[in-house]
PDB file of N, CA and C in Angstrom:
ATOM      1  N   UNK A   1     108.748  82.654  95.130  1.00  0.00           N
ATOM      2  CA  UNK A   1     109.064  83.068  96.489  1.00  0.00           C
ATOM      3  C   UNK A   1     110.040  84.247  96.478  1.00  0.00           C
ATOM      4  N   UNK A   2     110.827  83.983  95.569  1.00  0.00           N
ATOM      5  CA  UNK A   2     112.326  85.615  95.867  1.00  0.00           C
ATOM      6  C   UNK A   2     111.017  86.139  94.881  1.00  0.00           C
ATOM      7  N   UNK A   3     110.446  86.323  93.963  1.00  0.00           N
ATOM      8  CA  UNK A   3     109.848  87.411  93.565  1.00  0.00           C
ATOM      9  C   UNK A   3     108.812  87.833  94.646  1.00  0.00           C
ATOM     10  N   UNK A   4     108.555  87.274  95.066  1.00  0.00           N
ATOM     11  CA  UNK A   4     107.200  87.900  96.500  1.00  0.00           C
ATOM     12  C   UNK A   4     108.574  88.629  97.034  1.00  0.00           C
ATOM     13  N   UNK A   5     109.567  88.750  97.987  1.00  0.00           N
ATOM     14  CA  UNK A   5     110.084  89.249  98.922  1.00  0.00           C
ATOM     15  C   UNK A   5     110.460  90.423  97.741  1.00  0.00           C
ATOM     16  N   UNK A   6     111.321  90.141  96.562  1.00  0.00           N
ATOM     17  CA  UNK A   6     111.544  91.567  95.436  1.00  0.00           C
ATOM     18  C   UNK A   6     110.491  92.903  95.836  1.00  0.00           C
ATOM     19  N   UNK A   7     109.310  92.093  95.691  1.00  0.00           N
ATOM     20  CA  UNK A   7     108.028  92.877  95.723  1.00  0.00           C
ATOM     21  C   UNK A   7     107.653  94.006  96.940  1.00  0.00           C
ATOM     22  N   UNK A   8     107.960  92.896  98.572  1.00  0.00           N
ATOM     23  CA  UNK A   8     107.890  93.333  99.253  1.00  0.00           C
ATOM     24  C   UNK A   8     109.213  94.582  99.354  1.00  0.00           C
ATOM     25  N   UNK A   9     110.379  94.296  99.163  1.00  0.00           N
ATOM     26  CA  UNK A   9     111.495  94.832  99.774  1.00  0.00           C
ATOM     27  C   UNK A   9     111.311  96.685  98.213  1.00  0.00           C
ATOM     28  N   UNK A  10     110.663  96.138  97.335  1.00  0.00           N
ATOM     29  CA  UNK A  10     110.116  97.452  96.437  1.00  0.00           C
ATOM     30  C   UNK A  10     109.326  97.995  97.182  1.00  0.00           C
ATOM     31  N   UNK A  11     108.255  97.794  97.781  1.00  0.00           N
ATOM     32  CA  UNK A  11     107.384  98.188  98.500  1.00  0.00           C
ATOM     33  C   UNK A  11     107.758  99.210  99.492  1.00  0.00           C
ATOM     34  N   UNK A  12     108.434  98.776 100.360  1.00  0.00           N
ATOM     35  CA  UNK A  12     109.223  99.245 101.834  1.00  0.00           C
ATOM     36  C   UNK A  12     109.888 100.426 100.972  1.00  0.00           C
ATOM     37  N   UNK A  13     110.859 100.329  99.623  1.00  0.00           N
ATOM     38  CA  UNK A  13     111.737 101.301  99.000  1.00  0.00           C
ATOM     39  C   UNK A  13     110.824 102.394  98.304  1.00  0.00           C
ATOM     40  N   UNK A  14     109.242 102.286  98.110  1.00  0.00           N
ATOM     41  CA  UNK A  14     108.637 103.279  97.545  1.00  0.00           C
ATOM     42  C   UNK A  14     108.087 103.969  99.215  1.00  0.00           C
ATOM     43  N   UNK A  15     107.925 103.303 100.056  1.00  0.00           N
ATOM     44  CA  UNK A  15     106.964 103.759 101.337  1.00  0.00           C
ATOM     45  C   UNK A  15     108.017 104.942 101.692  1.00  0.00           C
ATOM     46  N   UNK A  16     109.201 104.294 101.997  1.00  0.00           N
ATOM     47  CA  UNK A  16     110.430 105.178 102.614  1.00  0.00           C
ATOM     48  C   UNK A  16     110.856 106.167 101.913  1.00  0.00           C
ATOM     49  N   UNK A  17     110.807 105.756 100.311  1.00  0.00           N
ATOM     50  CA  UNK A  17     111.080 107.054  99.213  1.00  0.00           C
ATOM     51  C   UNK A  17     109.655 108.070  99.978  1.00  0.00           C
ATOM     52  N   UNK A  18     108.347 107.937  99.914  1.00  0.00           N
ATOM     53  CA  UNK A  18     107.754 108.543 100.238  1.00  0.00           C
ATOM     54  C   UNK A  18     108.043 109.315 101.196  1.00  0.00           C
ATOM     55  N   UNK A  19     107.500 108.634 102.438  1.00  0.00           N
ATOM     56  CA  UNK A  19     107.606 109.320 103.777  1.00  0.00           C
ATOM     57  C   UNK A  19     108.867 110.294 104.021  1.00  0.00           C
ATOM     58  N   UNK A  20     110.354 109.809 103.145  1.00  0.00           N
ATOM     59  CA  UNK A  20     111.385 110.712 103.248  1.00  0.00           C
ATOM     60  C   UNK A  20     111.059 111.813 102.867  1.00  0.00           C
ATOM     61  N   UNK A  21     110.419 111.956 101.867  1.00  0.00           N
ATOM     62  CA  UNK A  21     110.451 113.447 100.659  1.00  0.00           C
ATOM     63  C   UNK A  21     109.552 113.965 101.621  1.00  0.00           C
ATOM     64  N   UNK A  22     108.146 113.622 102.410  1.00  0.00           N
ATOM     65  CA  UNK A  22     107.265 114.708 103.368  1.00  0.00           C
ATOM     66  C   UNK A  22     107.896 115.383 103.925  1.00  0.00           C
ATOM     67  N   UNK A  23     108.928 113.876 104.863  1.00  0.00           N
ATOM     68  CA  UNK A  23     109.828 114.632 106.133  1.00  0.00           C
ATOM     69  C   UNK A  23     110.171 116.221 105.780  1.00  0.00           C
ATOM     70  N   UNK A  24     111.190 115.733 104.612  1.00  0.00           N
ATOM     71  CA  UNK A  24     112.344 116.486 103.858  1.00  0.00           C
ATOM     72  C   UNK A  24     110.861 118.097 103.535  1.00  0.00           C
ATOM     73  N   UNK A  25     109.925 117.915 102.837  1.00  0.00           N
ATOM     74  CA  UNK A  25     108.965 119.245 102.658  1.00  0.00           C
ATOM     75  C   UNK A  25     109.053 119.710 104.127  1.00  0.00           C
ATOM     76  N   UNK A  26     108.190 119.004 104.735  1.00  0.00           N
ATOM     77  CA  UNK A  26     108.068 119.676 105.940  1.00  0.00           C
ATOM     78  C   UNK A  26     108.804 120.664 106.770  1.00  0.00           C
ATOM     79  N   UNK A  27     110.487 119.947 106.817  1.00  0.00           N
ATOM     80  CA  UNK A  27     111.651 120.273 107.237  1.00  0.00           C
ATOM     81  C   UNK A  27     112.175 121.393 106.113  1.00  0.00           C
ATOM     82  N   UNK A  28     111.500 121.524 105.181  1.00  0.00           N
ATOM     83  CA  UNK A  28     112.325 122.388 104.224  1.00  0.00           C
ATOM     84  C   UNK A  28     111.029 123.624 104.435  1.00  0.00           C
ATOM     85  N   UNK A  29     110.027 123.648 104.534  1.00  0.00           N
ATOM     86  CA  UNK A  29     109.077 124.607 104.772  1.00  0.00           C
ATOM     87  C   UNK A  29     109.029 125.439 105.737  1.00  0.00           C
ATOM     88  N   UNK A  30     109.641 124.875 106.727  1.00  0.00           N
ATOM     89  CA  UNK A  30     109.817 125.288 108.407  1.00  0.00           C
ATOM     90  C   UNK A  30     110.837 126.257 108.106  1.00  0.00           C
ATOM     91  N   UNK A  31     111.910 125.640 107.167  1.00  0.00           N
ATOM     92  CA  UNK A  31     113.480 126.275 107.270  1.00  0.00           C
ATOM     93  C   UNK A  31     113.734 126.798 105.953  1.00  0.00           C
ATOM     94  N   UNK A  32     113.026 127.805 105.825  1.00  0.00           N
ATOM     95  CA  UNK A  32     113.254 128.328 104.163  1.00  0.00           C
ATOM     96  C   UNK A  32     114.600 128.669 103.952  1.00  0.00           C
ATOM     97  N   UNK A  33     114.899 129.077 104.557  1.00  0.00           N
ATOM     98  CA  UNK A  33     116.694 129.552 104.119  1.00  0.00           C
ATOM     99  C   UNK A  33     117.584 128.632 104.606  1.00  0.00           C
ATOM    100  N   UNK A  34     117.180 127.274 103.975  1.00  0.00           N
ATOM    101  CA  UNK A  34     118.826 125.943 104.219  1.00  0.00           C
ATOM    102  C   UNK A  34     119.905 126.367 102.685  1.00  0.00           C
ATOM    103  N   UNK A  35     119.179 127.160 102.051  1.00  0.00           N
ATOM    104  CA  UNK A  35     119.797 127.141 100.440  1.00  0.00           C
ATOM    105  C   UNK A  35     119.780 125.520  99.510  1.00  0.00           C
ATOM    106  N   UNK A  36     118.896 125.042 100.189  1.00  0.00           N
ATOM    107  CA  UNK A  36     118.237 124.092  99.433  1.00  0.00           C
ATOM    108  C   UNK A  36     118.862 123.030 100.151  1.00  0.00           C
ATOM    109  N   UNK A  37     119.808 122.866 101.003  1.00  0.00           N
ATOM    110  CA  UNK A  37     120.143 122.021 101.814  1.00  0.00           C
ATOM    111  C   UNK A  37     119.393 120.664 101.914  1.00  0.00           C
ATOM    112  N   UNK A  38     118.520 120.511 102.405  1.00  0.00           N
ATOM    113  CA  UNK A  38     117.429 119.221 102.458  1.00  0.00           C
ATOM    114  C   UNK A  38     116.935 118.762 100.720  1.00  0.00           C
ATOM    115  N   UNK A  39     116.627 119.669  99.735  1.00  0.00           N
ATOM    116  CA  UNK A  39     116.785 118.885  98.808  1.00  0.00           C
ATOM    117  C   UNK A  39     117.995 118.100  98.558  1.00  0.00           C
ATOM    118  N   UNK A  40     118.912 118.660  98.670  1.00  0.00           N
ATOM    119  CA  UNK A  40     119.816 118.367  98.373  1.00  0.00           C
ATOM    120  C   UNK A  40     120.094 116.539  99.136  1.00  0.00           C
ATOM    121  N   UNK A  41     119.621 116.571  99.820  1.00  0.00           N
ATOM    122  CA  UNK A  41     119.712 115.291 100.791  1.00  0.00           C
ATOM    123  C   UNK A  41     119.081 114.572  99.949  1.00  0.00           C
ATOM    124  N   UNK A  42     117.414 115.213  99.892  1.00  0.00           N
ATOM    125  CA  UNK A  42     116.323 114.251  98.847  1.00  0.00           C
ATOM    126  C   UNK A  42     116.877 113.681  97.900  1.00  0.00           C
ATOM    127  N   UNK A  43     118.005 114.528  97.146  1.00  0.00           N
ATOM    128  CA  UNK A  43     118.509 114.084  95.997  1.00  0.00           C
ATOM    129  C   UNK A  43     119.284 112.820  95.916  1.00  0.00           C
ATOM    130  N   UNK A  44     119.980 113.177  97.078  1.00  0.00           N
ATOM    131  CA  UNK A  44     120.840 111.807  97.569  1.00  0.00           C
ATOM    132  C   UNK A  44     120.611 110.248  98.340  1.00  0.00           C
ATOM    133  N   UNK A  45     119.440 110.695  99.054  1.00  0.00           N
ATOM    134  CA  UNK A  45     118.535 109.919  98.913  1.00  0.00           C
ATOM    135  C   UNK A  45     117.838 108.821  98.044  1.00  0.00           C
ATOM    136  N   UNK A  46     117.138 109.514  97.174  1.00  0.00           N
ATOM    137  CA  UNK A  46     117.043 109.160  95.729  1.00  0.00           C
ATOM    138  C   UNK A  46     117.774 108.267  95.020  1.00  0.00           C
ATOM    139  N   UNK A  47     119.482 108.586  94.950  1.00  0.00           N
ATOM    140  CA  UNK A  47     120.215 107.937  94.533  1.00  0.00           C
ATOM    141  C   UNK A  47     120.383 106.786  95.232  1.00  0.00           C
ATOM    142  N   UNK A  48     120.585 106.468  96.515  1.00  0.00           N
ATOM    143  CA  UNK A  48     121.009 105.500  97.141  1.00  0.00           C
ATOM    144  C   UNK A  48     119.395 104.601  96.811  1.00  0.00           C
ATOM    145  N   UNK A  49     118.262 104.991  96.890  1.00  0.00           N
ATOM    146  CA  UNK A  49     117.553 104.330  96.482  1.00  0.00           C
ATOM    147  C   UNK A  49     117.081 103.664  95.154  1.00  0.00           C
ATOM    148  N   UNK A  50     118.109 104.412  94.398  1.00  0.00           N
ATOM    149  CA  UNK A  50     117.813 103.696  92.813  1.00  0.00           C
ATOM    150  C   UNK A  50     119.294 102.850  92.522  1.00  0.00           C
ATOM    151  N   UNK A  51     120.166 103.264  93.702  1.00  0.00           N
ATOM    152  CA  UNK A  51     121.367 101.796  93.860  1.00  0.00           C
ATOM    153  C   UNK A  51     120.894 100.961  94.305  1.00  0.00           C
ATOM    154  N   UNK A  52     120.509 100.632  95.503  1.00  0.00           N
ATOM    155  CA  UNK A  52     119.465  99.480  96.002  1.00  0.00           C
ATOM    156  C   UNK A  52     118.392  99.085  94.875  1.00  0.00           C
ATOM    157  N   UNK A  53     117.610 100.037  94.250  1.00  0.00           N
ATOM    158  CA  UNK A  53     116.719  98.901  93.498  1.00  0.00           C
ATOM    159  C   UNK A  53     117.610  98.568  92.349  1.00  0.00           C
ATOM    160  N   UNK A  54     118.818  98.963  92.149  1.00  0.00           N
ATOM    161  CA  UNK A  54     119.312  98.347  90.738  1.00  0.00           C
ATOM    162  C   UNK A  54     120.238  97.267  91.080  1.00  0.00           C
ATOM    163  N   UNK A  55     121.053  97.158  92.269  1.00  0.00           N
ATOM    164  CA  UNK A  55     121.569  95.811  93.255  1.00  0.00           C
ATOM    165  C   UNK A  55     120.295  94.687  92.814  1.00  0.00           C
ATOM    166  N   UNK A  56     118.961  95.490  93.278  1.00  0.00           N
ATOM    167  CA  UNK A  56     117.912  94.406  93.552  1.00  0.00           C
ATOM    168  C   UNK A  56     117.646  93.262  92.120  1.00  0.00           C
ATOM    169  N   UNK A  57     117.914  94.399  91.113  1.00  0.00           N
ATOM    170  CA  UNK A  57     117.487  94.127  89.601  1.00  0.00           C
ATOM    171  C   UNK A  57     118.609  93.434  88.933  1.00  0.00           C
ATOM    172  N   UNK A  58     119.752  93.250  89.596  1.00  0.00           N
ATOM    173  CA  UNK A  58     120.850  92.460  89.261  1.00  0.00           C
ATOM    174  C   UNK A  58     120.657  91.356  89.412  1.00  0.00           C
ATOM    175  N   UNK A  59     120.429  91.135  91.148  1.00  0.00           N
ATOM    176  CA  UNK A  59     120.558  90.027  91.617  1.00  0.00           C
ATOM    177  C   UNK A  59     119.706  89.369  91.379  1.00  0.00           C
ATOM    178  N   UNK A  60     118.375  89.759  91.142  1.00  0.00           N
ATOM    179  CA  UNK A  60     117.301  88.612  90.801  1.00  0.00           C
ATOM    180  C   UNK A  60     117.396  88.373  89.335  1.00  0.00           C
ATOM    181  N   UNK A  61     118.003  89.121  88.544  1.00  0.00           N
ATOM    182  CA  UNK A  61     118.734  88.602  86.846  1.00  0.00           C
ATOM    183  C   UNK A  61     119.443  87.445  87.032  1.00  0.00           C
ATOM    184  N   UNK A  62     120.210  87.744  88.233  1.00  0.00           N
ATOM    185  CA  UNK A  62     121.865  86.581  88.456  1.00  0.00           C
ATOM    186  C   UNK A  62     121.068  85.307  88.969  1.00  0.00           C
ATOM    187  N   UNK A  63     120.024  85.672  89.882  1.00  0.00           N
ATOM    188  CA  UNK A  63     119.610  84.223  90.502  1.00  0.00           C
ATOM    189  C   UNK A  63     118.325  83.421  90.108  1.00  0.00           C
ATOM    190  N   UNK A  64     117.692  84.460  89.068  1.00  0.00           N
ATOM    191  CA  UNK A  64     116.270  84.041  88.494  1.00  0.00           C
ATOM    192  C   UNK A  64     116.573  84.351  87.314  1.00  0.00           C
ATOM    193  N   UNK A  65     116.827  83.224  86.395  1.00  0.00           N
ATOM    194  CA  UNK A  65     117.020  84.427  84.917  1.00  0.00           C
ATOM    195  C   UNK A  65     115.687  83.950  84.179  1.00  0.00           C
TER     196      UNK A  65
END
């Protein structure tokens, strides 16, 4: 059962990784001269999403070993 929701809550974190980075093209295509501004977000982005999946990869170590 926590591995089904792991699964799901990975799921939601690849959809949103996705759909962010279009936004972020789109918004960066429109606006060529941010000086990279919006990557720069992507980037950070990114990170907060590979803190969340590594929280995720803890906790199901700590509570499922």
């Amino acid at each position: 059962m926590f591995e089904e929701g792991h699964r799901k809550t990975q799921r939601m974190i690849d959809v949103g990784r996705k759909e962010f980075r279009e936004l972020i093209n789109k918004i960066d295509e429109r606006m060529a001269k941010t000086d990279g501004w919006f990557a720069k977000m992507d980037e950070r982005f990114d990170s907060l999403l590979r803190a969340i999946e590594m929280h995720i990869k803890v906790s199901t170590t700590q509570t499922n070993p």
